[in-house]
Protein backbone atom coordinates (compact mmCIF):
# COMPACT_ATOMS: atom_id res chain seq x y z
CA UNK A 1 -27.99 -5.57 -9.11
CA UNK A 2 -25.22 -4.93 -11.94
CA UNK A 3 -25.81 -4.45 -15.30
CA UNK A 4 -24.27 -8.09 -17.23
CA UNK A 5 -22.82 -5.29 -19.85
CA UNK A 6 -20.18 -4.03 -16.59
CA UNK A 7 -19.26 -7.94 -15.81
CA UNK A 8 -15.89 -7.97 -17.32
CA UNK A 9 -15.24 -4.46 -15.24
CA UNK A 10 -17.08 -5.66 -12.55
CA UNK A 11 -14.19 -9.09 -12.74
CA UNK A 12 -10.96 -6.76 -13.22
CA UNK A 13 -12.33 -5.07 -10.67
CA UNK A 14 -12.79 -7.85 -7.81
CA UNK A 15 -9.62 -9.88 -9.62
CA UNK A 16 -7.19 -6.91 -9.03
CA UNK A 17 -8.11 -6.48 -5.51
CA UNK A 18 -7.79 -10.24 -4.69
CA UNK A 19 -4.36 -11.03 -6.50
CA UNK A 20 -3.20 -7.28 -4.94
CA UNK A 21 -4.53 -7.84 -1.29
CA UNK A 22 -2.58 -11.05 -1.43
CA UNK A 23 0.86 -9.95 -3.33
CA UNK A 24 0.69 -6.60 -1.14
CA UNK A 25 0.14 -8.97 2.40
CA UNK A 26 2.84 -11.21 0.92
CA UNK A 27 5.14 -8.74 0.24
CA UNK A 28 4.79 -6.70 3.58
CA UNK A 29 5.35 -9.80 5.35
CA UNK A 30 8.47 -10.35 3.55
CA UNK A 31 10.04 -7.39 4.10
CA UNK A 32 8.41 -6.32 7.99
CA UNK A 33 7.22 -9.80 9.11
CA UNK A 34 4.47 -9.44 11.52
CA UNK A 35 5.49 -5.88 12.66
CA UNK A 36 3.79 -3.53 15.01
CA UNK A 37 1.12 -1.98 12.88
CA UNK A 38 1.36 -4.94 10.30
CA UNK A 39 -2.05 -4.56 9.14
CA UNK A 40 -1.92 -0.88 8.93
CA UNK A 41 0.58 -1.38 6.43
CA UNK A 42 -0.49 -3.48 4.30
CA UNK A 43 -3.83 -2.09 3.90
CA UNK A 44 -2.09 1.05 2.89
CA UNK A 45 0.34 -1.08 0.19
CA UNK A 46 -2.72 -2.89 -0.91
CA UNK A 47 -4.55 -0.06 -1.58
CA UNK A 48 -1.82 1.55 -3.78
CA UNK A 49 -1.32 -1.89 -5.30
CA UNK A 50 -5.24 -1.97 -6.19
CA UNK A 51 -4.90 1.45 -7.90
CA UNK A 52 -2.48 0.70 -10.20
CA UNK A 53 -3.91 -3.40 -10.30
CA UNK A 54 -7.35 -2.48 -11.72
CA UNK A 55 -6.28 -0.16 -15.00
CA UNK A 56 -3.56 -2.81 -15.74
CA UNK A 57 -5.92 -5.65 -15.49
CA UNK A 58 -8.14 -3.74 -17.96
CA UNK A 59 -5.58 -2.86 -19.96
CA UNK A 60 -4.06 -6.23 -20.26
CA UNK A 61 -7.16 -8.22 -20.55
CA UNK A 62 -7.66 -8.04 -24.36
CA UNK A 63 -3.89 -8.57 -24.54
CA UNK A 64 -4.28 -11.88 -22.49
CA UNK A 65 -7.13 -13.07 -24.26
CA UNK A 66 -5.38 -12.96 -27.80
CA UNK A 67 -2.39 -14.89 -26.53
CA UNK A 68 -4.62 -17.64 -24.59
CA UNK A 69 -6.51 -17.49 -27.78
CA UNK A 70 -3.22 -18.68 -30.20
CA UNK A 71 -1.72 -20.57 -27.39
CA UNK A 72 -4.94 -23.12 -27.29
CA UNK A 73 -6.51 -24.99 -29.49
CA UNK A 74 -9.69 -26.83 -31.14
CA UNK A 75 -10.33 -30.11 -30.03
């Protein structure tokens, strides 16, 4: 089991793979469609996608938050 004090890396971390797995698969289909070797492709794209995905995400996080937080308010 995780420590609860890596949850929000442990989130960036299974967020950024989701959201790239399916923008990488979307995007490979776009510009192959369903190609000889289609999944060996994307599973390379995705995993470059992930790599750069997962700092962002942490990077951006805080950033997010703030905005969300002046965007929303009180009931």
């Amino acid at each position: 089991m995780i420590a609860k004090r890596f949850a929000p890396l442990l989130f960036g971390l299974i967020l950024s793979g989701l959201m790239s797995l399916l923008v990488s698969g979307l995007s490979t289909w776009r510009a192959l469609g369903l190609a000889s070797g289609f999944l060996q492709l994307w599973a390379s794209a995705w995993l470059m996608a992930w790599g750069l995905a997962f700092p962002a995400v942490l990077l951006m996080a805080p950033l997010a938050r703030r905005l969300v937080e002046r965007l929303t308010a009180e009931p």
